[in-house]
C-alpha atoms as a PDB file:
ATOM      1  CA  UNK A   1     -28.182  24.119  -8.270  1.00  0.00           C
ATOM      2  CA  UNK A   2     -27.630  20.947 -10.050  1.00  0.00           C
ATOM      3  CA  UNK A   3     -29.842  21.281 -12.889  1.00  0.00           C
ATOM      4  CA  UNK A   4     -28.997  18.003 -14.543  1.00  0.00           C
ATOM      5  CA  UNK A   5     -29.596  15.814 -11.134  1.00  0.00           C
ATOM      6  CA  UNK A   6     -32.800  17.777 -10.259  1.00  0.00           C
ATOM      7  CA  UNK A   7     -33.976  16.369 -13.961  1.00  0.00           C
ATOM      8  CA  UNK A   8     -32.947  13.171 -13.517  1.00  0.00           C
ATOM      9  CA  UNK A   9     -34.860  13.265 -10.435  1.00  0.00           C
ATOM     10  CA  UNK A  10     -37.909  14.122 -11.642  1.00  0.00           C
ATOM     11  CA  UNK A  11     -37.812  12.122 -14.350  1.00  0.00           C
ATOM     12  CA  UNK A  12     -37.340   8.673 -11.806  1.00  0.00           C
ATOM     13  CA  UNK A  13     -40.273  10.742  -9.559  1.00  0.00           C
ATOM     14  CA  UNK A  14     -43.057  10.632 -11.813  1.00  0.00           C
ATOM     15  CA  UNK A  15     -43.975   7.046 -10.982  1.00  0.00           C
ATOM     16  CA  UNK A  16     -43.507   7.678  -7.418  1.00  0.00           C
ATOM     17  CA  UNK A  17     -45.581  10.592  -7.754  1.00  0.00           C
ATOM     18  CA  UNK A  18     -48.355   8.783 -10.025  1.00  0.00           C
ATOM     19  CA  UNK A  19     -48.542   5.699  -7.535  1.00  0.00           C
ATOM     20  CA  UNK A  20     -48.926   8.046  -4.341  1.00  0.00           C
ATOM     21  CA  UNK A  21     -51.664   9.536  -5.871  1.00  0.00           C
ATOM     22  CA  UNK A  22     -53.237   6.596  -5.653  1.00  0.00           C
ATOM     23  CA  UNK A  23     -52.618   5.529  -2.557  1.00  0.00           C
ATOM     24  CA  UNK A  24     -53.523   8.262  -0.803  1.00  0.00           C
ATOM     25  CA  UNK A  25     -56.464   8.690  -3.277  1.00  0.00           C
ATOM     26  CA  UNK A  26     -57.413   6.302  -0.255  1.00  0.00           C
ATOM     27  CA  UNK A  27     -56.456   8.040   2.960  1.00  0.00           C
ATOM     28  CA  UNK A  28     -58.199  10.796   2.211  1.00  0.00           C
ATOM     29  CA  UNK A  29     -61.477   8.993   1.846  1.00  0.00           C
ATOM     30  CA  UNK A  30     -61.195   7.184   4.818  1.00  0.00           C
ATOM     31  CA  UNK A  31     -60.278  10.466   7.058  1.00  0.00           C
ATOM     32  CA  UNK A  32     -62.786  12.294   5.407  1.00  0.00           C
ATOM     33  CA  UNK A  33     -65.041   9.378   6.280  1.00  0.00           C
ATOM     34  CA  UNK A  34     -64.097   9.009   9.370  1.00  0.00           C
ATOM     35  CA  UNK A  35     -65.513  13.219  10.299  1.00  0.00           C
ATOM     36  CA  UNK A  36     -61.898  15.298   9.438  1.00  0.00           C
ATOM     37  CA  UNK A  37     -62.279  17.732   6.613  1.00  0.00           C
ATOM     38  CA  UNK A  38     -60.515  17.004   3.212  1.00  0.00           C
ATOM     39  CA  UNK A  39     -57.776  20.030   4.094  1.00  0.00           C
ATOM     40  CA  UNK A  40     -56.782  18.632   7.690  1.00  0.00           C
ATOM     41  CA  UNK A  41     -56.156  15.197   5.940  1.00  0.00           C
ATOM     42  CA  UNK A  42     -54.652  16.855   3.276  1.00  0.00           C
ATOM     43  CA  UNK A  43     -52.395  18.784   5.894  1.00  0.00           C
ATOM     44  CA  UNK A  44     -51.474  15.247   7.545  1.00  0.00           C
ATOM     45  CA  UNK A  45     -50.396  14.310   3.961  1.00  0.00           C
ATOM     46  CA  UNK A  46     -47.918  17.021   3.325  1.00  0.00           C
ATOM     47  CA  UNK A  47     -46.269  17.092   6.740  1.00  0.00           C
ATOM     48  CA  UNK A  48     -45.865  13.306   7.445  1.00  0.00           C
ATOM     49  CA  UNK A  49     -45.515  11.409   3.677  1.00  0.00           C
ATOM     50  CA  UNK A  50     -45.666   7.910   5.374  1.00  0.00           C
ATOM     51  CA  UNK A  51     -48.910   5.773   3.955  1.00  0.00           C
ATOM     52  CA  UNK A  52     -48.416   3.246   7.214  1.00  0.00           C
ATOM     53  CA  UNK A  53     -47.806   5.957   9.904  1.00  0.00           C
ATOM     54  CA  UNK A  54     -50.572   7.865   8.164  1.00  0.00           C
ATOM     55  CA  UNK A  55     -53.341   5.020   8.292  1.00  0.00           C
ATOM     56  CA  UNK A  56     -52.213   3.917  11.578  1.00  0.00           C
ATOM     57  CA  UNK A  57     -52.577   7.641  13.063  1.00  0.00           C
ATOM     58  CA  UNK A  58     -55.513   7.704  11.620  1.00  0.00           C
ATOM     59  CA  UNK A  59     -56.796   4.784  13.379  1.00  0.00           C
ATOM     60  CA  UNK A  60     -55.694   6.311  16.729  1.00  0.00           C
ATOM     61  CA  UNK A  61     -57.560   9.983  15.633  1.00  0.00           C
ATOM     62  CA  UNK A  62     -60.780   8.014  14.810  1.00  0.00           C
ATOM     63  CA  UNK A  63     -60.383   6.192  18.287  1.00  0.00           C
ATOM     64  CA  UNK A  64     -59.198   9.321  20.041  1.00  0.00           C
ATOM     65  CA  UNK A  65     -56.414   7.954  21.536  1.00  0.00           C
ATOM     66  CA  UNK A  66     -53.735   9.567  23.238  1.00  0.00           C
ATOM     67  CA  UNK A  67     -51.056  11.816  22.291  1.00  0.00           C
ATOM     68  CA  UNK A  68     -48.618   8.994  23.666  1.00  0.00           C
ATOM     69  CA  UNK A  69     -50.068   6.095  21.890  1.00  0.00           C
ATOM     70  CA  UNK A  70     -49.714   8.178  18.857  1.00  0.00           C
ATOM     71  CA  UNK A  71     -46.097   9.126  19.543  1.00  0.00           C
ATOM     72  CA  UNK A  72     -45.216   5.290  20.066  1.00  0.00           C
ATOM     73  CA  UNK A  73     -46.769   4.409  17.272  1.00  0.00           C
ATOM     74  CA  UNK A  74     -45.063   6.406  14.852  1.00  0.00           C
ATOM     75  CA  UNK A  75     -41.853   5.872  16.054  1.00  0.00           C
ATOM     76  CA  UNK A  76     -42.413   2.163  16.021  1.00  0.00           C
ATOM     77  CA  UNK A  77     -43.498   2.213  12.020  1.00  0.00           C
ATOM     78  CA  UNK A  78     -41.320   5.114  10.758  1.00  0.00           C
ATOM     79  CA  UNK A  79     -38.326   4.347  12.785  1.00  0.00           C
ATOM     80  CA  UNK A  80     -36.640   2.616   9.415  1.00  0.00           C
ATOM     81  CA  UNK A  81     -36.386   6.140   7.991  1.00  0.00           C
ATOM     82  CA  UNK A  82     -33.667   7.211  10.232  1.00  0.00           C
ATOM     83  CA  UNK A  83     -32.026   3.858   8.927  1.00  0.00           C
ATOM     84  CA  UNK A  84     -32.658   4.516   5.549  1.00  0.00           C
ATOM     85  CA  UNK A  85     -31.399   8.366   5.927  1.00  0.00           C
ATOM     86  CA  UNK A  86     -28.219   7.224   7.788  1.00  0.00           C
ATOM     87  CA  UNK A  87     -27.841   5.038   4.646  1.00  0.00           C
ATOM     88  CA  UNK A  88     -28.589   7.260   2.271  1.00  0.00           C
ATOM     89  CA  UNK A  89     -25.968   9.960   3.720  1.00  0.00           C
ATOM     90  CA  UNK A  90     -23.410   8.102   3.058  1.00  0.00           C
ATOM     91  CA  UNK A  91     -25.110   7.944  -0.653  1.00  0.00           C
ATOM     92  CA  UNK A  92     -24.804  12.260  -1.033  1.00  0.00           C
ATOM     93  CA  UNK A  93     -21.489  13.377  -1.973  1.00  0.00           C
ATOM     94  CA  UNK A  94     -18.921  14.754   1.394  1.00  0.00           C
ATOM     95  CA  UNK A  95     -19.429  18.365   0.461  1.00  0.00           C
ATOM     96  CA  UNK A  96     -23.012  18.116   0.921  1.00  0.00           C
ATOM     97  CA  UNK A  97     -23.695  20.915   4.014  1.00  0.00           C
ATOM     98  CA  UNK A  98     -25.828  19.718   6.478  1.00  0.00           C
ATOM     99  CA  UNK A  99     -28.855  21.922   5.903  1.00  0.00           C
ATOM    100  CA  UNK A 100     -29.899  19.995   2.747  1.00  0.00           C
ATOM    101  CA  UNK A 101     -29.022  17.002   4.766  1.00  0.00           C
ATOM    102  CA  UNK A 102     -31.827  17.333   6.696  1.00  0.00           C
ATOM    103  CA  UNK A 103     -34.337  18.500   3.492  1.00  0.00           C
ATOM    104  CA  UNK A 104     -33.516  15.153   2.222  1.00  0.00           C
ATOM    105  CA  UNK A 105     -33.813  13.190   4.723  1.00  0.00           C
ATOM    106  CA  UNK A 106     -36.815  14.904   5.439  1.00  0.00           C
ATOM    107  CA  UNK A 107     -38.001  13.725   1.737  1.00  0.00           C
ATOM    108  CA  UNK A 108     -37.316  10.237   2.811  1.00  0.00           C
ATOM    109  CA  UNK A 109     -39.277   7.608   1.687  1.00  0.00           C
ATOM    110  CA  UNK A 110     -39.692   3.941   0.749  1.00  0.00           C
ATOM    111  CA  UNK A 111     -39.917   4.528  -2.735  1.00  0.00           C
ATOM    112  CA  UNK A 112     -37.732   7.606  -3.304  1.00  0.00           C
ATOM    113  CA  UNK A 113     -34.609   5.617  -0.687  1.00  0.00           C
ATOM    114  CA  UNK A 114     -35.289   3.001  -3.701  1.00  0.00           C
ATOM    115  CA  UNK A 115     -34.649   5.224  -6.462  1.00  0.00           C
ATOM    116  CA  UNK A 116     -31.486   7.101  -4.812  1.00  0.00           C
ATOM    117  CA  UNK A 117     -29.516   4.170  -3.571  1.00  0.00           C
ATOM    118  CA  UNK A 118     -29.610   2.409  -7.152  1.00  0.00           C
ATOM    119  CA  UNK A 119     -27.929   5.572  -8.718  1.00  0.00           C
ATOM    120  CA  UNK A 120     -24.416   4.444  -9.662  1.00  0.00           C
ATOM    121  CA  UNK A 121     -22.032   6.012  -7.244  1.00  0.00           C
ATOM    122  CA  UNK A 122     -22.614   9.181  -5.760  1.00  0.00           C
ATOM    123  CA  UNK A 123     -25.348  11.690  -5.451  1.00  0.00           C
ATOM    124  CA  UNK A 124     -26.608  15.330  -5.753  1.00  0.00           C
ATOM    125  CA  UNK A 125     -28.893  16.185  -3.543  1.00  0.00           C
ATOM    126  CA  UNK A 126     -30.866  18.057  -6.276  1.00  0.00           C
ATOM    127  CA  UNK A 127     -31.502  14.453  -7.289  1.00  0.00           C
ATOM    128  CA  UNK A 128     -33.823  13.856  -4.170  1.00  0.00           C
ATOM    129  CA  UNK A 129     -35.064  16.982  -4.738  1.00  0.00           C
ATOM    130  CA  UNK A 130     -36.553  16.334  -8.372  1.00  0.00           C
ATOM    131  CA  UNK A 131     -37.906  13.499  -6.900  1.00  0.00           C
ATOM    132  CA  UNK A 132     -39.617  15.316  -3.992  1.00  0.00           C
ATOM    133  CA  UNK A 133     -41.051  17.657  -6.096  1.00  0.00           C
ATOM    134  CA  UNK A 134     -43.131  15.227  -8.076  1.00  0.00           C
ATOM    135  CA  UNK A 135     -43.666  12.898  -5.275  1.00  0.00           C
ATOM    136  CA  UNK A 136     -45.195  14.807  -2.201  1.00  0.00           C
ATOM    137  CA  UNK A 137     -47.828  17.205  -4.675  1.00  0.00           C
ATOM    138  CA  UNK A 138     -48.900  13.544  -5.577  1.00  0.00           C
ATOM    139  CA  UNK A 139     -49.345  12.547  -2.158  1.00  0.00           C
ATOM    140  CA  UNK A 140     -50.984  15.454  -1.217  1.00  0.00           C
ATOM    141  CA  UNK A 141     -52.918  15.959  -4.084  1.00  0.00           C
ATOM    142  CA  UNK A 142     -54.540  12.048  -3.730  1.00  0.00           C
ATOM    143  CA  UNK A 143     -55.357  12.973  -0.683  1.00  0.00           C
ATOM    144  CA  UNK A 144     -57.405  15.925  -1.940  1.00  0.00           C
ATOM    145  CA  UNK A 145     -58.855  13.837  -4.531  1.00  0.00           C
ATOM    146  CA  UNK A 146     -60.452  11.001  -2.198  1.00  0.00           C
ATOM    147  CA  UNK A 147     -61.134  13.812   0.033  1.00  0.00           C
ATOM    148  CA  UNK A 148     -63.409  15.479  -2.422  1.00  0.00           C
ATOM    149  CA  UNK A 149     -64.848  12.166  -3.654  1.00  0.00           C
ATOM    150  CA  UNK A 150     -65.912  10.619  -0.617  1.00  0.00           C
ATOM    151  CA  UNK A 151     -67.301   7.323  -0.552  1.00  0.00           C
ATOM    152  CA  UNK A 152     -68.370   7.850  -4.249  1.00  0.00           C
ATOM    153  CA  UNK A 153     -66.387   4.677  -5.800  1.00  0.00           C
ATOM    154  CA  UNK A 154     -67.101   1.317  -5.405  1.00  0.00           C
ATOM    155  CA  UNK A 155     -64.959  -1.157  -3.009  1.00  0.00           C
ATOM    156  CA  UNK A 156     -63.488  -3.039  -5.734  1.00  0.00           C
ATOM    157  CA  UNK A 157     -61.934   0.593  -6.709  1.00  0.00           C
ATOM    158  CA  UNK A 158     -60.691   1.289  -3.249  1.00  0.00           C
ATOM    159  CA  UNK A 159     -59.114  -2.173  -2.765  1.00  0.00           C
ATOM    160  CA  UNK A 160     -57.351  -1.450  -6.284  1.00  0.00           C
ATOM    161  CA  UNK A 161     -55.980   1.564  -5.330  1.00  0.00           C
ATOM    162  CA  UNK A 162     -54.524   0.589  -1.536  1.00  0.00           C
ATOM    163  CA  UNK A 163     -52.364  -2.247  -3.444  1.00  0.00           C
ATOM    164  CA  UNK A 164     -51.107   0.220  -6.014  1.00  0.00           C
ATOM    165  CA  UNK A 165     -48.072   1.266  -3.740  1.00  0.00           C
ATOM    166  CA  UNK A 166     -46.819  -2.568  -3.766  1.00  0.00           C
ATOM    167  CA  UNK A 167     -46.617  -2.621  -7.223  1.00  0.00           C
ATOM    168  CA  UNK A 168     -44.566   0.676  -7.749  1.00  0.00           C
ATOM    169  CA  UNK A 169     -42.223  -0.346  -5.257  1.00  0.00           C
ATOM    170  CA  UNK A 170     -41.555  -3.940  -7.140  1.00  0.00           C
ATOM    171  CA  UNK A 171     -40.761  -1.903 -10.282  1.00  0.00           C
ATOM    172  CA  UNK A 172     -37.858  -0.100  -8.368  1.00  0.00           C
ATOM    173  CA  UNK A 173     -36.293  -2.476  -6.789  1.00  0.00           C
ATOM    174  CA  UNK A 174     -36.244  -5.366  -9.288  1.00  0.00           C
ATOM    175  CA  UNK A 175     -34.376  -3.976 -12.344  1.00  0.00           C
ATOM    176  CA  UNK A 176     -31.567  -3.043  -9.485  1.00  0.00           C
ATOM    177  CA  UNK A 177     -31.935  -6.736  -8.424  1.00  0.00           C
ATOM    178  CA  UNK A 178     -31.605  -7.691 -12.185  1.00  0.00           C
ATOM    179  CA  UNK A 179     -28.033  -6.290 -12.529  1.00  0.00           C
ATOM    180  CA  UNK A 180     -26.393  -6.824  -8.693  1.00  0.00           C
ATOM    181  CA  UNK A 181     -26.385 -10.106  -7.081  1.00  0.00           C
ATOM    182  CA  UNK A 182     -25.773  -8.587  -3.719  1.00  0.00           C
ATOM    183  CA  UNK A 183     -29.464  -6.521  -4.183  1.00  0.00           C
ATOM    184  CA  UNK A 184     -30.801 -10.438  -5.380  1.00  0.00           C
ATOM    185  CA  UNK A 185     -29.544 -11.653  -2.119  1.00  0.00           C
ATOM    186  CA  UNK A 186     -31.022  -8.887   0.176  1.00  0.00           C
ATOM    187  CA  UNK A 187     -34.687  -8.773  -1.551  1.00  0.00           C
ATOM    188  CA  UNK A 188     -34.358 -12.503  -1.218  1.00  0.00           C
ATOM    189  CA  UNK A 189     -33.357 -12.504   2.356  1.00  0.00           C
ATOM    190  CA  UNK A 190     -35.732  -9.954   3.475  1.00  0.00           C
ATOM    191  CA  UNK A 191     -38.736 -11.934   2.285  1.00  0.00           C
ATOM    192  CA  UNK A 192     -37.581 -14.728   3.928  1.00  0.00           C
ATOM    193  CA  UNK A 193     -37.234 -12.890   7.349  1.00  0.00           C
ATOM    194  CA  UNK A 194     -40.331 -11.063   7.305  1.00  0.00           C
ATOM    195  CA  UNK A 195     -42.142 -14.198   6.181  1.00  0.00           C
ATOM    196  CA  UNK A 196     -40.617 -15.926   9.661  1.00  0.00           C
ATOM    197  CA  UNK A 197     -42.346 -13.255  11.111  1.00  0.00           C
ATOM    198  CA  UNK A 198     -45.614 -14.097   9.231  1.00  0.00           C
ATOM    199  CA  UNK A 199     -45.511 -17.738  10.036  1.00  0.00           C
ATOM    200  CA  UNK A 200     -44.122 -18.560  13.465  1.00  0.00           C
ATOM    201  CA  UNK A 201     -46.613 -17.782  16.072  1.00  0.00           C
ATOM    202  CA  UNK A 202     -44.373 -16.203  18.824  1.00  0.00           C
ATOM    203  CA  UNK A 203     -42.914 -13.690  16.145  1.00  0.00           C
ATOM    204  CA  UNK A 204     -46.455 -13.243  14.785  1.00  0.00           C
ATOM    205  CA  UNK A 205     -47.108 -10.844  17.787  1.00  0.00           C
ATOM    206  CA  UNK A 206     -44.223  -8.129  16.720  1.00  0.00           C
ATOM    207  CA  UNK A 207     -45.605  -5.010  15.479  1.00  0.00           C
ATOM    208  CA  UNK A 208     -45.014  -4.589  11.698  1.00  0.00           C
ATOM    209  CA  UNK A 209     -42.833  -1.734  12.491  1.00  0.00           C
ATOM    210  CA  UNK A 210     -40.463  -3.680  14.475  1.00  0.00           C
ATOM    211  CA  UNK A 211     -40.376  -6.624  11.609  1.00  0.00           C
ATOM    212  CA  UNK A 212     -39.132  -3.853   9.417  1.00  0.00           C
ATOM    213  CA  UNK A 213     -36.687  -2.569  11.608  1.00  0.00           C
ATOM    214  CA  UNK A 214     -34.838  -6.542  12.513  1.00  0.00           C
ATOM    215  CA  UNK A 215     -35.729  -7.576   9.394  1.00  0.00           C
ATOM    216  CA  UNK A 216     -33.564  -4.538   7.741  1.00  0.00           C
ATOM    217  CA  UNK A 217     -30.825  -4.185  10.264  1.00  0.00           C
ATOM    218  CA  UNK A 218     -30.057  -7.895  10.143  1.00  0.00           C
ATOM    219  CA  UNK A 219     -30.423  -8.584   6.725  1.00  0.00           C
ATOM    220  CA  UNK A 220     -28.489  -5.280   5.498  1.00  0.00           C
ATOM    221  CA  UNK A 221     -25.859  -6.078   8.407  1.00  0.00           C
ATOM    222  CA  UNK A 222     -25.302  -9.996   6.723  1.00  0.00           C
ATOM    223  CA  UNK A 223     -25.161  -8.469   3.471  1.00  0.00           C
ATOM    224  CA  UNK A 224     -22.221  -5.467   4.554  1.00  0.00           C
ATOM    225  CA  UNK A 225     -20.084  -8.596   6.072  1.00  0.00           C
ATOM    226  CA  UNK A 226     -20.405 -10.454   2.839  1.00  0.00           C
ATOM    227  CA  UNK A 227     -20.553  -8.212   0.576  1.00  0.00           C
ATOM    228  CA  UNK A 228     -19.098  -5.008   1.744  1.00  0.00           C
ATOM    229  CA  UNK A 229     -18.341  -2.183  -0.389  1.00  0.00           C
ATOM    230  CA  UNK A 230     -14.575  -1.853  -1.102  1.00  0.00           C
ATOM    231  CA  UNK A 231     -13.122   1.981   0.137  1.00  0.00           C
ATOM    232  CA  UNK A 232     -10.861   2.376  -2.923  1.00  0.00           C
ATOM    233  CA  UNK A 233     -14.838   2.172  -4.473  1.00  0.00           C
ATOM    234  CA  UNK A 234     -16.010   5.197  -2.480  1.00  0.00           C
ATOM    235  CA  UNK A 235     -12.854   6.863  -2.722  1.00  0.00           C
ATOM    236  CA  UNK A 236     -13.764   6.838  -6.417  1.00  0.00           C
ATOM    237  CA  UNK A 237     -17.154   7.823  -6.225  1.00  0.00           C
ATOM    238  CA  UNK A 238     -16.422  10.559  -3.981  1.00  0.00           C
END
């Protein structure tokens, strides 16, 4: 065990952890709203940790739709953690085994990819771990939260808390964006593809899962012909 990387990870995890709280402070009062019982939602929360495949399965639940429109779905908006997990193996050191391969990638998530690919070189996976730790009992515990509150606060409240998220994720990425140009570039040229996807009408009808998946693979694919990462670098880091 890698006492020193599990540290550091739950050091970087407490924000995640305090922000998810929040946001699925909100999840749970909508499923519990919407007739499931605070421990099914918080059940959904602890076995799935993604706040736009939640609230779109939740939609689907509430409609009773099928098991195959549920299926699509989630592939559709999660599918850019399998890109972010193939990225983030190549983060973990080569000696990694396989089994806590999988834990991590399992632990994968917009905010804690964020936090692992801005470590300088490479990375424990006791690091993810930290982070996991503080991050998923905040999930799960919002969720048990708005569960238990119901509909007591007022909209402003709720509309507070579902932007929360947005704002945690800007304080990750920009101090990385501060220091490396390359980062710069790639915020920059993701907002500028997703916003095609806002504003031209024929692109307006992909689903948002898909605009994260082109928007990703392109932009990250421009950036690794620019930019790309010299070996003699990973040799280094490895």
């Amino acid at each position: 065990m890698d006492i020193v990387s599990f540290r550091r990870g739950l050091k970087d995890g407490v924000p995640i952890g305090l922000g998810y709280f929040a946001v699925s402070f909100t999840f749970g009062m909508m499923a519990v709203s919407g007739g499931m019982s605070t421990w099914q939602a918080a059940l959904i929360s602890l076995t799935n940790l993604t706040s736009a495949g939640q609230f779109a399965g939740l939609d689907i639940i509430l409609a009773s739709g099928s098991y195959w429109e549920m299926a699509l779905t989630q592939l559709i908006i999660n599918l850019r953690y399998c890109l972010m997990s193939f990225s983030l193996a190549q983060k973990l050191r080569r000696d990694v085994p396989w089994a806590h391969r999988f834990v991590v990638a399992f632990g994968v998530t917009d905010e804690i990819f964020g936090v692992s690919a801005s470590q300088e070189g490479k990375i424990s996976p006791w690091y993810n771990y930290g982070a996991m730790c503080v991050a998923i009992p905040g999930w799960t515990l919002g969720t048990i939260a708005g569960g238990i509150s119901g509909n007591l606060l007022p909209a402003f409240m709720v509309s507070a808390l579902s932007v929360a998220i947005y704002g945690m994720f800007l304080a990750v990425i920009i101090p990385t964006a501060k220091k490396n140009r390359t980062v710069l570039g790639v915020v920059i040229g993701a907002m500028a593809v997703s916003s095609l996807f806002a504003v031209v009408p024929v692109l307006k009808k992909v689903s948002s899962g898909f605009v994260i998946i082109i928007t990703t693979v392109v932009v990250a694919g421009i950036a690794a012909l620019i930019c790309p990462v010299k070996e003699e670098e990973n040799a280094h880091e490895s």
